[in-house]
Protein backbone atom coordinates (compact mmCIF):
# COMPACT_ATOMS: atom_id res chain seq x y z
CA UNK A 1 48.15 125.09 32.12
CA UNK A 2 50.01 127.72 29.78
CA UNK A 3 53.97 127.35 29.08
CA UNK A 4 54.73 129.97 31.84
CA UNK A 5 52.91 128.32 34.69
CA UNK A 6 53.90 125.44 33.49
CA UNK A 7 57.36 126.66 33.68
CA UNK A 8 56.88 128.90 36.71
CA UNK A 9 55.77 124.80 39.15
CA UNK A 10 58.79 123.37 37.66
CA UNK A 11 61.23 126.02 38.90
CA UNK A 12 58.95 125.66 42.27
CA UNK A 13 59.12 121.73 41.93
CA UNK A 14 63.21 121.72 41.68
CA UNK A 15 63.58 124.73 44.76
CA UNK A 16 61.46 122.62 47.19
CA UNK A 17 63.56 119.48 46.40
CA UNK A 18 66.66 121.53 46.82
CA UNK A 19 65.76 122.89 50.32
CA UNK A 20 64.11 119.38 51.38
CA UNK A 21 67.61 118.06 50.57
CA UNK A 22 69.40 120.27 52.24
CA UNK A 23 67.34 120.13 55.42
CA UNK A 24 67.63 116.69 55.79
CA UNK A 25 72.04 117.09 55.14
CA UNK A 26 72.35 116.25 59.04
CA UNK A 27 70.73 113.06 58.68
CA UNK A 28 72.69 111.33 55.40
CA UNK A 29 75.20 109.74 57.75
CA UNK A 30 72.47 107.62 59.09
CA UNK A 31 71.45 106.48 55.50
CA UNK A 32 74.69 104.61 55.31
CA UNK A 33 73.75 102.25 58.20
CA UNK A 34 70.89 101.26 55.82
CA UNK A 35 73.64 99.87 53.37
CA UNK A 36 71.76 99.22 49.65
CA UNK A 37 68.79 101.09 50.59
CA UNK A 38 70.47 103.95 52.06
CA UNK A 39 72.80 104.35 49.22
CA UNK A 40 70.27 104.85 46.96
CA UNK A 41 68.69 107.51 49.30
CA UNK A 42 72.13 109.03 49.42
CA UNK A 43 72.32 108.45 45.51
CA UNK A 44 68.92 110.54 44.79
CA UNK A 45 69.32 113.83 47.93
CA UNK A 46 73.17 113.97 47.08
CA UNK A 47 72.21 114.72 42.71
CA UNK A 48 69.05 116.73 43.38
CA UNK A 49 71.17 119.47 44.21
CA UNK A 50 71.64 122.12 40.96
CA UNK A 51 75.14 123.23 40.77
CA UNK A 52 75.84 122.50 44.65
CA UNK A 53 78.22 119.09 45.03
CA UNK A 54 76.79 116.15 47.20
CA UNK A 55 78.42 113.51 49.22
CA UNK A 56 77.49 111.16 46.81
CA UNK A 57 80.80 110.06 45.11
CA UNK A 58 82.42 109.74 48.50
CA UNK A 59 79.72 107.65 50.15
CA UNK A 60 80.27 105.12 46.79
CA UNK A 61 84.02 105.47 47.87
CA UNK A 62 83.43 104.13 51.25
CA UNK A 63 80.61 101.63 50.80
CA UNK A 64 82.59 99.85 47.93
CA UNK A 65 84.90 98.85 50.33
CA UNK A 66 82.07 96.73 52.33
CA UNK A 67 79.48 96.19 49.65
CA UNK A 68 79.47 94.46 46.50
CA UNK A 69 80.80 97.37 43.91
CA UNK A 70 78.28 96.00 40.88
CA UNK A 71 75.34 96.72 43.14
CA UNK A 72 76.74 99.94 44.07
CA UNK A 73 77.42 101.20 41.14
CA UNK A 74 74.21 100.09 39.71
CA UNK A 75 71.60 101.41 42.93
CA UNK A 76 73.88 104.44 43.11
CA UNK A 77 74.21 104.96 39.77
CA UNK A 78 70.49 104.70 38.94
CA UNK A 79 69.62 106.73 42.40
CA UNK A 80 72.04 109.52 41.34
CA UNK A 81 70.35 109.86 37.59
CA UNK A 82 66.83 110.04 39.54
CA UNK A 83 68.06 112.70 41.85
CA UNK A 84 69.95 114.61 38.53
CA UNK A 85 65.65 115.02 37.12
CA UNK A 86 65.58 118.20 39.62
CA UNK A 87 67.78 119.91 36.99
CA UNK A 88 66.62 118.79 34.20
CA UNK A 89 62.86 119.79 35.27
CA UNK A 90 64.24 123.41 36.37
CA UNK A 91 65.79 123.24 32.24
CA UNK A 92 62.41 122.98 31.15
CA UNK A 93 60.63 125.30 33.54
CA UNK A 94 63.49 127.89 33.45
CA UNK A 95 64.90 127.65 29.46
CA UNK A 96 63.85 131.30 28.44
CA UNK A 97 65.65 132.81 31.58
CA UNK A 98 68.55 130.60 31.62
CA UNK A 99 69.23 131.14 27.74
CA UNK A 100 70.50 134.22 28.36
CA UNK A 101 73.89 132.80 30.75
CA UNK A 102 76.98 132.76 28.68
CA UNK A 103 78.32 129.51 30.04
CA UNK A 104 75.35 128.06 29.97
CA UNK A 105 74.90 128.87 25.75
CA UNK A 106 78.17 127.21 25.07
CA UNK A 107 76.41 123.72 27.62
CA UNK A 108 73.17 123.95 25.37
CA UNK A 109 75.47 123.84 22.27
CA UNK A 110 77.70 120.72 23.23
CA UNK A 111 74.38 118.92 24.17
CA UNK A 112 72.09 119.74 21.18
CA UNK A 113 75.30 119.03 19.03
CA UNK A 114 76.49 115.34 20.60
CA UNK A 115 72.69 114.71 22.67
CA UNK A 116 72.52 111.42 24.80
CA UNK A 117 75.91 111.40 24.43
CA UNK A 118 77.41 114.42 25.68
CA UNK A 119 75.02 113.67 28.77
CA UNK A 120 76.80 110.19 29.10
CA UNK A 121 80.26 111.52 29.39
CA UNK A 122 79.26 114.62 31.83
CA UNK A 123 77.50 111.76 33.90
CA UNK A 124 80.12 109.71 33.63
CA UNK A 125 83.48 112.27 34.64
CA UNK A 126 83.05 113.77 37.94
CA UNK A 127 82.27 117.26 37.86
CA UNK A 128 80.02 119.85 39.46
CA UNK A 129 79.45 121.10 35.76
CA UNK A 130 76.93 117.90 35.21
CA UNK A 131 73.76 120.28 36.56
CA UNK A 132 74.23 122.36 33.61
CA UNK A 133 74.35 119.67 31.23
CA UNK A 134 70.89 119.03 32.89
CA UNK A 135 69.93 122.24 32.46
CA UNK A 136 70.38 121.96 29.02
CA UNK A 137 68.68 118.96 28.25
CA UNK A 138 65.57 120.71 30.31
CA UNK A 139 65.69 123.28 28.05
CA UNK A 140 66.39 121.40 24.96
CA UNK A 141 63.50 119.43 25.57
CA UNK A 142 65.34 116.38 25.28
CA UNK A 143 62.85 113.38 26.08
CA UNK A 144 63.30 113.01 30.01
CA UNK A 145 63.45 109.02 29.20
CA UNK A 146 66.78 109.43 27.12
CA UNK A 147 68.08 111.93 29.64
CA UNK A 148 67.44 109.55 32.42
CA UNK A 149 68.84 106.76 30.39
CA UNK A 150 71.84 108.41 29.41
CA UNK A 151 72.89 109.99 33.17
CA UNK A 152 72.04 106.29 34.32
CA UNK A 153 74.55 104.67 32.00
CA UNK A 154 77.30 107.24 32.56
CA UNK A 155 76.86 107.42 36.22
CA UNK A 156 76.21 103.61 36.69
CA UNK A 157 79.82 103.53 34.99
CA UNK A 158 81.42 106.01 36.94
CA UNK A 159 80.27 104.93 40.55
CA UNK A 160 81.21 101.45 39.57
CA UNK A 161 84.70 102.28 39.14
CA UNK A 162 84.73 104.41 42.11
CA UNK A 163 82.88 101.27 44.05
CA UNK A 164 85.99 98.86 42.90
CA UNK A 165 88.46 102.10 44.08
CA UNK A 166 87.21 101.77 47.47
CA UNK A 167 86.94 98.08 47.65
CA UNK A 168 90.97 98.53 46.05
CA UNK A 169 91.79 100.75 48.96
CA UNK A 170 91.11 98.18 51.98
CA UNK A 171 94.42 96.41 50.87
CA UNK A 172 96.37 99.53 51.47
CA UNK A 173 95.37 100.37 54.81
């Protein structure tokens, strides 16, 4: 397969996860009933949206205060870095259109300039901005196992604290 087609099923790849996401929104609020399970599922459809915010972060919120907040932050962290591949694969498939986006040029340079480690902290703060740090790395050609590695540690972090926020929050209601 040539590097456009090859491209050209990775752009496919990440639009058919998007709309599969999307057409199952109606039916996250179930997932939570599942507890561990359906956080992770949560965790994965919530991230494989590009540059369109998730319930994610608030379903860590509210299951912290019933679950253990390790094991949330850990499944939702890791389920949130698996959903965050859809951007990073539409990087790779999309890098010679995508170049050409101002905000995205001044993305590509923080990540080629800091790597796994700019990844970590846009995984770890939250911000909608994250997709285009995926984007990046896509296009960069970063090695998907240090991308995934480094949006696992930052986001594992992240949804930990948020877990322990919620579990917090029970003793002010």
């Amino acid at each position: 397969m040539d590097t456009k087609t090859q491209g050209i099923v990775q752009i496919v790849f990440a639009v058919l996860t998007i709309i599969l996401v999307f057409s199952l929104n109606n039916e996250i609020e179930k997932f939570k009933e599942l507890g561990y399970l359906g956080l992770f599922i949560i965790a994965i459809a919530s991230s494989a949206t590009v540059l369109i915010p998730g319930p994610g972060r608030f379903i860590v919120l509210a299951l912290g205060r019933s679950l253990d907040p390790i094991l949330v932050g850990l499944i939702g962290g890791t389920g949130s870095a698996i959903g965050e591949l859809t951007g990073y694969v539409a990087g790779r498939g999309a890098s010679d259109i995508i170049n050409t986006n101002s905000q995205f040029k001044k993305y590509k340079e923080w990540v080629e300039k800091y790597d796994v480690l700019a990844i970590f902290v846009l995984a770890l703060i939250p911000n909608p901005v994250f997709d285009i740090a995926g984007l990046a790395a896509g296009a960069l050609k970063i090695p998907v196992w240090r991308y995934l590695l480094a949006t696992a540690c930052g986001r594992i972090l992240s949804f930990t604290i948020l877990a322990y926020l919620g579990k917090l929050s029970l003793q002010y209601i």
